[in-house]
PDB file of N, CA and C in Angstrom:
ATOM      1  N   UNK A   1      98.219 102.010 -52.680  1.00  0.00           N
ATOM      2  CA  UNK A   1      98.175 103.441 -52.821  1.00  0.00           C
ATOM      3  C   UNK A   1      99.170 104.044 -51.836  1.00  0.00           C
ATOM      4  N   UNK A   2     100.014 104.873 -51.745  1.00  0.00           N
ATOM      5  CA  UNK A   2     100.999 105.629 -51.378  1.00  0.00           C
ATOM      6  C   UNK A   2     100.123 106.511 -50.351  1.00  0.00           C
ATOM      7  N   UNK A   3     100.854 106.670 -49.173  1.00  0.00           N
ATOM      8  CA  UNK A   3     100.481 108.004 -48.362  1.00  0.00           C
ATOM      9  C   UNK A   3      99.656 109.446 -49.039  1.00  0.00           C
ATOM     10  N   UNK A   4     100.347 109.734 -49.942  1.00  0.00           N
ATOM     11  CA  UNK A   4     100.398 110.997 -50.206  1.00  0.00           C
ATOM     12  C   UNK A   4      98.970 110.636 -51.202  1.00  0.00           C
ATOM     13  N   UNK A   5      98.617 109.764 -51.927  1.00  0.00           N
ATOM     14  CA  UNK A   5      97.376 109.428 -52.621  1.00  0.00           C
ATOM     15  C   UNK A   5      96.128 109.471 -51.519  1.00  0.00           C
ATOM     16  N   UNK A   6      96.122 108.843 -50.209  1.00  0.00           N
ATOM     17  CA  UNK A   6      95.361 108.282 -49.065  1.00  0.00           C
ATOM     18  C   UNK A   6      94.645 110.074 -48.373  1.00  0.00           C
ATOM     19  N   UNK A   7      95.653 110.509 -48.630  1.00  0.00           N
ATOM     20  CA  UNK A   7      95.612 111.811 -47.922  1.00  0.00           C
ATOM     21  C   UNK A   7      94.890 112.795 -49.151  1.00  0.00           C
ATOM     22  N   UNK A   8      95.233 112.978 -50.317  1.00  0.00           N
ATOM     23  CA  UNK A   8      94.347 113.105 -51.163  1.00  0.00           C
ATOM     24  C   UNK A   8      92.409 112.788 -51.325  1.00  0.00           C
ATOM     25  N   UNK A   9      92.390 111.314 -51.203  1.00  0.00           N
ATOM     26  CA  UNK A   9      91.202 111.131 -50.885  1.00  0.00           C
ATOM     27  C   UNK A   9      90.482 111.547 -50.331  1.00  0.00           C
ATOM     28  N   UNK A  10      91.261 111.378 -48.972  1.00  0.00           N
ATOM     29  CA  UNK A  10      90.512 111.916 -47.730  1.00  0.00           C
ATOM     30  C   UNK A  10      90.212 113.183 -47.825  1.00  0.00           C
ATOM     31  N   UNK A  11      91.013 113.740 -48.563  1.00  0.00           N
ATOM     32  CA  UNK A  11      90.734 115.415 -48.659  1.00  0.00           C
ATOM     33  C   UNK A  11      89.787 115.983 -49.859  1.00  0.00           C
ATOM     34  N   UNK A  12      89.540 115.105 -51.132  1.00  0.00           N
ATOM     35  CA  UNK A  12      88.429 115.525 -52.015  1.00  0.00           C
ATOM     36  C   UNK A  12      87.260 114.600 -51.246  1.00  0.00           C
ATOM     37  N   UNK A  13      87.013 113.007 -50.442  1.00  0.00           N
ATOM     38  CA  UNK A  13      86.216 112.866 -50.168  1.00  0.00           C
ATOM     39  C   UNK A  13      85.102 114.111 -48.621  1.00  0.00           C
ATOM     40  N   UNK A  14      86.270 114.576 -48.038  1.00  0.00           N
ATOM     41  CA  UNK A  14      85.435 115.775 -47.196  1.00  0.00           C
ATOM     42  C   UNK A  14      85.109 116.755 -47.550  1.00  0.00           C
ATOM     43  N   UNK A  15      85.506 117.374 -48.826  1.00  0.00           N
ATOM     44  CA  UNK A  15      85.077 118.413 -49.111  1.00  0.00           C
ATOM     45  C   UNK A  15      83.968 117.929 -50.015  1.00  0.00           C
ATOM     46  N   UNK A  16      83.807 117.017 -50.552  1.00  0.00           N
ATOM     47  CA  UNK A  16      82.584 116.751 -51.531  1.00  0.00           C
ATOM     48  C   UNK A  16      81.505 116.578 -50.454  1.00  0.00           C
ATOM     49  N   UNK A  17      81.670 116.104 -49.271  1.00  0.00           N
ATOM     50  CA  UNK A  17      80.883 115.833 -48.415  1.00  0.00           C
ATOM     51  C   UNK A  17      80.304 117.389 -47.814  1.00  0.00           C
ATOM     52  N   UNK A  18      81.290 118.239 -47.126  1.00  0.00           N
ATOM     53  CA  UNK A  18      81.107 119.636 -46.942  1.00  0.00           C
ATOM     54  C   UNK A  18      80.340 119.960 -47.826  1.00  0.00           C
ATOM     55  N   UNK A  19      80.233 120.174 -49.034  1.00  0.00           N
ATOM     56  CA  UNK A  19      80.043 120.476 -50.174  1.00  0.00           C
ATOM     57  C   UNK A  19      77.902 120.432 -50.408  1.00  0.00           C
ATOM     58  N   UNK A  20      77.959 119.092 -50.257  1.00  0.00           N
ATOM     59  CA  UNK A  20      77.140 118.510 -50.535  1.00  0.00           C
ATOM     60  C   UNK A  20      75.977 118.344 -49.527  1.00  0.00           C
ATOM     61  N   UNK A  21      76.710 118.342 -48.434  1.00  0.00           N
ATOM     62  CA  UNK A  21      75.387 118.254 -47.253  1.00  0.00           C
ATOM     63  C   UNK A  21      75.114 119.650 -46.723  1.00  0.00           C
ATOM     64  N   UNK A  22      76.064 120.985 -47.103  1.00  0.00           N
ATOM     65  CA  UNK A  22      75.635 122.403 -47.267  1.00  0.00           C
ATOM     66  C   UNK A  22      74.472 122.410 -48.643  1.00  0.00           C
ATOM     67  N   UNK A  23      74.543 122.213 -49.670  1.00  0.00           N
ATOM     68  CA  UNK A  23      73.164 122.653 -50.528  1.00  0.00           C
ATOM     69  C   UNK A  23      71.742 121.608 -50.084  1.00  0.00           C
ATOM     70  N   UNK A  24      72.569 120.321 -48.936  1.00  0.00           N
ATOM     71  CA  UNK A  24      71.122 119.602 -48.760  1.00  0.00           C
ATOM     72  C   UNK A  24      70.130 120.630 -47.789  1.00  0.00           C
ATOM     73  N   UNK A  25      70.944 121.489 -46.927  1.00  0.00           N
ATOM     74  CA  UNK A  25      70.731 121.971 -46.019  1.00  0.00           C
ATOM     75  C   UNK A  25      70.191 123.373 -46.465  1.00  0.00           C
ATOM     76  N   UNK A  26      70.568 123.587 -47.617  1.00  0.00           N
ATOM     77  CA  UNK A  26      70.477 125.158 -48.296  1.00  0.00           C
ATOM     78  C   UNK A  26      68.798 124.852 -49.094  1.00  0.00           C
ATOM     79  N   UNK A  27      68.809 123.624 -49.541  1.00  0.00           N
ATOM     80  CA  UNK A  27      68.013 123.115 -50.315  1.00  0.00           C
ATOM     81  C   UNK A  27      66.652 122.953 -49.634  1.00  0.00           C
ATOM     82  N   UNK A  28      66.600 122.138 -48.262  1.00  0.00           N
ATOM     83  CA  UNK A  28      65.694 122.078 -47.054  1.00  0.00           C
ATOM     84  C   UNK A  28      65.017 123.219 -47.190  1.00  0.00           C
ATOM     85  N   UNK A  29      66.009 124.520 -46.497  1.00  0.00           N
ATOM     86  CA  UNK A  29      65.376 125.673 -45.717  1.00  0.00           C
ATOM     87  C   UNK A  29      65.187 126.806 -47.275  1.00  0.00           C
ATOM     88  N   UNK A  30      65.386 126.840 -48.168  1.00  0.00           N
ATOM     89  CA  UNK A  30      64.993 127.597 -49.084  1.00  0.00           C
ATOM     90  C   UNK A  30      64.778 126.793 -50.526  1.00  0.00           C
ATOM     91  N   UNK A  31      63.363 126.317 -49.972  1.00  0.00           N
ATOM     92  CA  UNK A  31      62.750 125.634 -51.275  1.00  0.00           C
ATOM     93  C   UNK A  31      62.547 126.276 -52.678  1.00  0.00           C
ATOM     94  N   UNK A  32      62.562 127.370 -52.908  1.00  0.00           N
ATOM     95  CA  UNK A  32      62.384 128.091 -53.895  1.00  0.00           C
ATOM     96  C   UNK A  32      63.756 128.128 -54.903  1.00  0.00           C
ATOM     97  N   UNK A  33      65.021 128.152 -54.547  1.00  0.00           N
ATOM     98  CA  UNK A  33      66.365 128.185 -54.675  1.00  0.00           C
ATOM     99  C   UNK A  33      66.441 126.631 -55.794  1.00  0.00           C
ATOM    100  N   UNK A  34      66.954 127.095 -56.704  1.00  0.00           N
ATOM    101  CA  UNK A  34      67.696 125.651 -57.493  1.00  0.00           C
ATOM    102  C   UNK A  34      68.360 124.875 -56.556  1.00  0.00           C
ATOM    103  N   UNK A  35      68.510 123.712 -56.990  1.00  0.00           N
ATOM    104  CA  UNK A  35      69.995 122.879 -56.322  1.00  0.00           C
ATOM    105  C   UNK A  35      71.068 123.128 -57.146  1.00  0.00           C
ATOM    106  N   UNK A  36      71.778 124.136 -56.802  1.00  0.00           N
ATOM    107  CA  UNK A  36      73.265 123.766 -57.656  1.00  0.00           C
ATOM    108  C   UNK A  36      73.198 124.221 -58.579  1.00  0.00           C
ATOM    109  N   UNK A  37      72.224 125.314 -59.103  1.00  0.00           N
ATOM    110  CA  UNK A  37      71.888 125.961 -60.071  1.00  0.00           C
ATOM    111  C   UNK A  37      71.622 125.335 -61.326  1.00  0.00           C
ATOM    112  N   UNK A  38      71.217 124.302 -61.031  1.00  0.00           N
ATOM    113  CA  UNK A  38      69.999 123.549 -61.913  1.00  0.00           C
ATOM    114  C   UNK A  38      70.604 121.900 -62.788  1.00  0.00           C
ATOM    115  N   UNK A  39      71.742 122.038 -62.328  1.00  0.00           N
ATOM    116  CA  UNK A  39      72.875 120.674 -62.249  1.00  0.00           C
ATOM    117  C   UNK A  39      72.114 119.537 -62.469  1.00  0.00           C
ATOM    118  N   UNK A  40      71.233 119.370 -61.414  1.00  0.00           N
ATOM    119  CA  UNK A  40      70.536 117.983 -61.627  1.00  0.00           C
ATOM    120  C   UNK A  40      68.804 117.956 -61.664  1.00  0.00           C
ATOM    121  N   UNK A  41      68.648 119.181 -62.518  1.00  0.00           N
ATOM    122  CA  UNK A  41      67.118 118.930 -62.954  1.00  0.00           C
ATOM    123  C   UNK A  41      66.912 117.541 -63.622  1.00  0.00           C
ATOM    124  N   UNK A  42      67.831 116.765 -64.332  1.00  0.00           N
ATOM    125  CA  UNK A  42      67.679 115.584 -64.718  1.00  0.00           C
ATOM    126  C   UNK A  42      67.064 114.153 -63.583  1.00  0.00           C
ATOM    127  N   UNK A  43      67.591 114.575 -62.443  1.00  0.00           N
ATOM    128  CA  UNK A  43      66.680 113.746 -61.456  1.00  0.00           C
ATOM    129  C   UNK A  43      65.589 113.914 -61.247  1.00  0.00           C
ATOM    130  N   UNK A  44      64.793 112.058 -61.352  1.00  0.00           N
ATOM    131  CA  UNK A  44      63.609 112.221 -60.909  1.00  0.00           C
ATOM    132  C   UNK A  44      63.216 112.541 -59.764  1.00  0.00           C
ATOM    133  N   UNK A  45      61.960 113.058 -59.358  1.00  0.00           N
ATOM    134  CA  UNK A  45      61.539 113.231 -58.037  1.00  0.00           C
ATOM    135  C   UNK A  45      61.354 114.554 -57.603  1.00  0.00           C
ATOM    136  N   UNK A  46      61.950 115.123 -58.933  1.00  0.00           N
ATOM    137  CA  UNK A  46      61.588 116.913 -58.183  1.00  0.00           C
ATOM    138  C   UNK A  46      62.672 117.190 -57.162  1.00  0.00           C
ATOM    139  N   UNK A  47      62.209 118.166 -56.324  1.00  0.00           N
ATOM    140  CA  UNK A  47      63.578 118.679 -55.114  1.00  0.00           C
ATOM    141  C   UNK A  47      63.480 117.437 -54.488  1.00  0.00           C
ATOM    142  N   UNK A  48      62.761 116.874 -53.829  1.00  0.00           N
ATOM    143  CA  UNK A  48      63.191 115.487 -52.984  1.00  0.00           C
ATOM    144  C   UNK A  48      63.985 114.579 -53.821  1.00  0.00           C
ATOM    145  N   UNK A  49      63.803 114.489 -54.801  1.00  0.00           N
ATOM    146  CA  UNK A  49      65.057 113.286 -55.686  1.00  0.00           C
ATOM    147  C   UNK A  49      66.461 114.154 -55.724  1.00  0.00           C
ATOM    148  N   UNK A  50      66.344 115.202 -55.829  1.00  0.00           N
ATOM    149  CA  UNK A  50      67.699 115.750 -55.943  1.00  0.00           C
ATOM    150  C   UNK A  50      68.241 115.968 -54.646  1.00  0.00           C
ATOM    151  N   UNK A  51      67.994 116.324 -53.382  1.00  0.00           N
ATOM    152  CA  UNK A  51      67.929 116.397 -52.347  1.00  0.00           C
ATOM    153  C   UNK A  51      69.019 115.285 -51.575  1.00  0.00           C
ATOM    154  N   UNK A  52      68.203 114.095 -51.854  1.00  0.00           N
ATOM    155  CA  UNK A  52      68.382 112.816 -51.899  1.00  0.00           C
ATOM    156  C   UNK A  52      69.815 111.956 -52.489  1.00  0.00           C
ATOM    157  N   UNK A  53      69.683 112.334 -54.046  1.00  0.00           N
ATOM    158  CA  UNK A  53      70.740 111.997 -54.508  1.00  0.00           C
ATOM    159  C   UNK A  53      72.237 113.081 -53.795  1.00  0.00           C
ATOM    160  N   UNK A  54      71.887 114.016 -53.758  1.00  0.00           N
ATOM    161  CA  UNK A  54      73.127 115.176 -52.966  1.00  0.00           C
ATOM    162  C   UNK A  54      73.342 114.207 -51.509  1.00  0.00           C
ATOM    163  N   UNK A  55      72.121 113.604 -50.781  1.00  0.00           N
ATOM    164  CA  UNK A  55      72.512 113.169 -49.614  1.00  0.00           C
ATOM    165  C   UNK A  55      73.445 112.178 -49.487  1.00  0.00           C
ATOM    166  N   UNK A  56      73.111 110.939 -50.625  1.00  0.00           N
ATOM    167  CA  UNK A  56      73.875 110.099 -51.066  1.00  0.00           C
ATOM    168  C   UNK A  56      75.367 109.905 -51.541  1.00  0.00           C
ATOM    169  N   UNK A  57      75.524 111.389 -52.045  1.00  0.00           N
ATOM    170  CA  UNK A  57      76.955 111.941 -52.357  1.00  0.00           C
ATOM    171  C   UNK A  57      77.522 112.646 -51.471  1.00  0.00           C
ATOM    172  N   UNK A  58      76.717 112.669 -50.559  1.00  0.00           N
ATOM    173  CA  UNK A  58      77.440 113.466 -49.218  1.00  0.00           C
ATOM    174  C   UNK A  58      78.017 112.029 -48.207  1.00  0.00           C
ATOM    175  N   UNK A  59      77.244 110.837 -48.280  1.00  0.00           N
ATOM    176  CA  UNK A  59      77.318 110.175 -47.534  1.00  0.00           C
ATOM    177  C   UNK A  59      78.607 109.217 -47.991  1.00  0.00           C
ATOM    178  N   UNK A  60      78.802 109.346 -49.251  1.00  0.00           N
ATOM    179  CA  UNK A  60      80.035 108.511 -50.157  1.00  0.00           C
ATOM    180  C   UNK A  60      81.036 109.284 -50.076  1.00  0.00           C
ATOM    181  N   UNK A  61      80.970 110.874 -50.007  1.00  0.00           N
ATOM    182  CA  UNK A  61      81.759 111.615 -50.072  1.00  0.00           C
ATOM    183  C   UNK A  61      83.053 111.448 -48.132  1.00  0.00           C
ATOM    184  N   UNK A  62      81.456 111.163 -47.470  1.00  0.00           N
ATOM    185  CA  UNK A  62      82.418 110.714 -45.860  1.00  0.00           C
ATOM    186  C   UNK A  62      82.605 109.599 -45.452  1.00  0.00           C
ATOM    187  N   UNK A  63      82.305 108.239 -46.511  1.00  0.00           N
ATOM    188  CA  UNK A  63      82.974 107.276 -46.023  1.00  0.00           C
ATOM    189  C   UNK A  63      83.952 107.123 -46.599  1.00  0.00           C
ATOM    190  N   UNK A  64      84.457 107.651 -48.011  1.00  0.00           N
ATOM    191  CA  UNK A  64      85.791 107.889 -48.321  1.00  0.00           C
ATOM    192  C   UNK A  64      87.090 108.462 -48.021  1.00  0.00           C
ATOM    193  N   UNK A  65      86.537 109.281 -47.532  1.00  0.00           N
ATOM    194  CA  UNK A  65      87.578 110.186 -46.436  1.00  0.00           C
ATOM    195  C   UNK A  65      87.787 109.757 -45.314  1.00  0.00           C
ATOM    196  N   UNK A  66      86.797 108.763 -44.970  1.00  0.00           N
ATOM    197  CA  UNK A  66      86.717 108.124 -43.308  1.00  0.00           C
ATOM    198  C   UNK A  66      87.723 106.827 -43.653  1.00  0.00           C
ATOM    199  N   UNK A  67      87.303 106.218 -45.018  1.00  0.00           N
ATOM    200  CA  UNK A  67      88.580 105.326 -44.844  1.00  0.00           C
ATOM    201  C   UNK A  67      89.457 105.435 -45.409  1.00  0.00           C
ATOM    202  N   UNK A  68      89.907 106.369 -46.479  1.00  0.00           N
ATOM    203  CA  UNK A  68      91.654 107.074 -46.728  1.00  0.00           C
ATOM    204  C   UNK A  68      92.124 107.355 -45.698  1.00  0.00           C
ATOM    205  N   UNK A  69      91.395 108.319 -44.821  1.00  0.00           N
ATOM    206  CA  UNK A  69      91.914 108.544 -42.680  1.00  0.00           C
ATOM    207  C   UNK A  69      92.176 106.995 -42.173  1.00  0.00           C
ATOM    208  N   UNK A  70      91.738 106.205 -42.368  1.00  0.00           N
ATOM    209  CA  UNK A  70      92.140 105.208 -41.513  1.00  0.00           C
ATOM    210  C   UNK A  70      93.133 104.084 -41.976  1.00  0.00           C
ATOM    211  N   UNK A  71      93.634 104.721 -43.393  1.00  0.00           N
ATOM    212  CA  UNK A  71      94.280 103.434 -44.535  1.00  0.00           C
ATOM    213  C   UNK A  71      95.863 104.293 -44.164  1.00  0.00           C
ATOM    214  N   UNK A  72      95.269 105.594 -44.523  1.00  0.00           N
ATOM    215  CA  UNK A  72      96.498 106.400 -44.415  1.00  0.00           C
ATOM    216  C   UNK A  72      97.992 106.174 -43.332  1.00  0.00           C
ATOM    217  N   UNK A  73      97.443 105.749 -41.968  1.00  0.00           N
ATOM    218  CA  UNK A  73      98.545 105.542 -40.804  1.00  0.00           C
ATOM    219  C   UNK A  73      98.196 104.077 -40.037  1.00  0.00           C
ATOM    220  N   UNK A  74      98.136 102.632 -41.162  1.00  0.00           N
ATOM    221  CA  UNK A  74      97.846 101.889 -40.294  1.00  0.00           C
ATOM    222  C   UNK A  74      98.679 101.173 -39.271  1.00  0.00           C
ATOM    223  N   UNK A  75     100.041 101.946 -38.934  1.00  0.00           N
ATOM    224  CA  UNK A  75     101.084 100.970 -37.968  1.00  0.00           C
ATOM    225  C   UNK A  75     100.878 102.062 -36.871  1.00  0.00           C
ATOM    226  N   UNK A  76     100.124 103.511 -36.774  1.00  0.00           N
ATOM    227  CA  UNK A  76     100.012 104.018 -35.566  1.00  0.00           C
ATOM    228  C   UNK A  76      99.356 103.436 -34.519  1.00  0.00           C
ATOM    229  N   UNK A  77      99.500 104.014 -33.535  1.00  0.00           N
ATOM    230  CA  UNK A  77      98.669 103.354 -32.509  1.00  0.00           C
ATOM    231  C   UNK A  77      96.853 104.429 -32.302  1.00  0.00           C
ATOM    232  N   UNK A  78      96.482 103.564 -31.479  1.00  0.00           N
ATOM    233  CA  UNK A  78      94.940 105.153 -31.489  1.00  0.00           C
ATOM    234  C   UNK A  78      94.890 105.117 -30.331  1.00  0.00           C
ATOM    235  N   UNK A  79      94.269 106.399 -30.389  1.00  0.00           N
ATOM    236  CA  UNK A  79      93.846 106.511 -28.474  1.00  0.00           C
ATOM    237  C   UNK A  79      92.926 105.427 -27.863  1.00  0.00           C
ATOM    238  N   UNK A  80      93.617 105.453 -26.735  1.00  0.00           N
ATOM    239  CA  UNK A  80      93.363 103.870 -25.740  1.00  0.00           C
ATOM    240  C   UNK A  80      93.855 102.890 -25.876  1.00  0.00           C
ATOM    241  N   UNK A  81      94.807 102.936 -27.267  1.00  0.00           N
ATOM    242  CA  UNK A  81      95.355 101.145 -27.517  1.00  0.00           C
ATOM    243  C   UNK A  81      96.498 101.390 -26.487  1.00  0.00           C
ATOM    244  N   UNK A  82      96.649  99.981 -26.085  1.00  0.00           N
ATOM    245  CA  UNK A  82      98.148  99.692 -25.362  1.00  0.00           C
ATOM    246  C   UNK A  82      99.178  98.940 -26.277  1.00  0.00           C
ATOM    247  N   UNK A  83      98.827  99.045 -27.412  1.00  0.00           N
ATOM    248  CA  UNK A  83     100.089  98.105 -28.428  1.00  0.00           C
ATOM    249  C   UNK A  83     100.947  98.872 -28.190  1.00  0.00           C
ATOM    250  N   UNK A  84     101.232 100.510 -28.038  1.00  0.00           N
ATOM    251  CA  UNK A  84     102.467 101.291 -27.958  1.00  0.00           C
ATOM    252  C   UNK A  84     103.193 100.428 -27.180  1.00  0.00           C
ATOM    253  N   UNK A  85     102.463 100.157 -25.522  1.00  0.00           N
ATOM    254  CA  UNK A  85     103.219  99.872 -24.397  1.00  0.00           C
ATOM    255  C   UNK A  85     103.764  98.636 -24.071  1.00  0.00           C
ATOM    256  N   UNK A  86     103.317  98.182 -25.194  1.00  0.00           N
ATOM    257  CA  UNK A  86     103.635  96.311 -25.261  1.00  0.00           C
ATOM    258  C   UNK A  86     105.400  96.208 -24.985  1.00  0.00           C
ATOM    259  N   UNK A  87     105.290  95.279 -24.028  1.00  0.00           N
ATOM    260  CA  UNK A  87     106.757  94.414 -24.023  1.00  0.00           C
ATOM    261  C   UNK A  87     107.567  95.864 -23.162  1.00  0.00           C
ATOM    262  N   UNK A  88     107.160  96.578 -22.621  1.00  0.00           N
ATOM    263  CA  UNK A  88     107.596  97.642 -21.923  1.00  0.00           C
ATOM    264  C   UNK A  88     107.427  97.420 -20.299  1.00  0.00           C
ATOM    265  N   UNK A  89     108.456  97.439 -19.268  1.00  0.00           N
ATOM    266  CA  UNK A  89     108.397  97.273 -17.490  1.00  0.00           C
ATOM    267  C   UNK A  89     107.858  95.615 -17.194  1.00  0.00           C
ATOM    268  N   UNK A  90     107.501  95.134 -17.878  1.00  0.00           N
ATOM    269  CA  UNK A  90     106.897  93.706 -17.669  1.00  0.00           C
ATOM    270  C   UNK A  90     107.607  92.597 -18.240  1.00  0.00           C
ATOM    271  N   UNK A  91     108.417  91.879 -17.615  1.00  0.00           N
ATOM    272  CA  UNK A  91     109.227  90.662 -18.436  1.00  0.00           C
ATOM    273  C   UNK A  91     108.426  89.352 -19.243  1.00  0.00           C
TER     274      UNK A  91
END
C-alpha cells in the first residue's frame, strides 16, 4: 500500500472510532435516545447489544488507524531511539 493509501486509513479508521465511541457515550448517558437513529435495531440485546457492537467498531476503528500510523513512516526513527545517532562521533 502506498503512503498516501496508509494515511487514508488512518484517517477513516479515527474518525469511525471518534464517531463511534461519541454515540457509545451519547447512548450510556441518554438511554431514552435511539442509537444512530435506529441503524441497528437489528441487534440483539436491546441498547446493551447495540452499545456493544458500536464499542467493537470503535475499537477496530483505532486499531486501524493505530497501525496505518505506524505502517505509514517505517524508516523514521521514534522518540528515544538512537538508530538516528548510529555510526556518528564513535569509530
Amino acid at each position: 500500500m502506498r503512503e498516501g493509501g496508509y494515511t487514508a486509513l488512518e484517517a477513516a479508521g479515527l474518525v469511525i472510532a471518534a464517531l463511534a465511541a461519541q454515540t457509545v457515550i451519547r447512548g450510556l448517558l441518554d438511554r431514552d435516545s435511539e442509537v444512530l437513529w435506529g441503524i441497528l435495531n437489528w441487534v440483539p440485546g436491546g441498547l446493551t447489544g447495540r452499545l456493544i457492537l458500536l464499542g467493537c467498531i470503535a475499537l477496530v476503528g483505532m486499531v486501524a488507524g493505530g497501525w496505518a500510523h505506524t505502517r505509514q513512516r517505517p524508516n523514521t526513527g521514534r522518540a528515544g531511539d538512537s538508530a538516528g545517532s548510529r555510526g556518528r562521533g564513535k569509530p
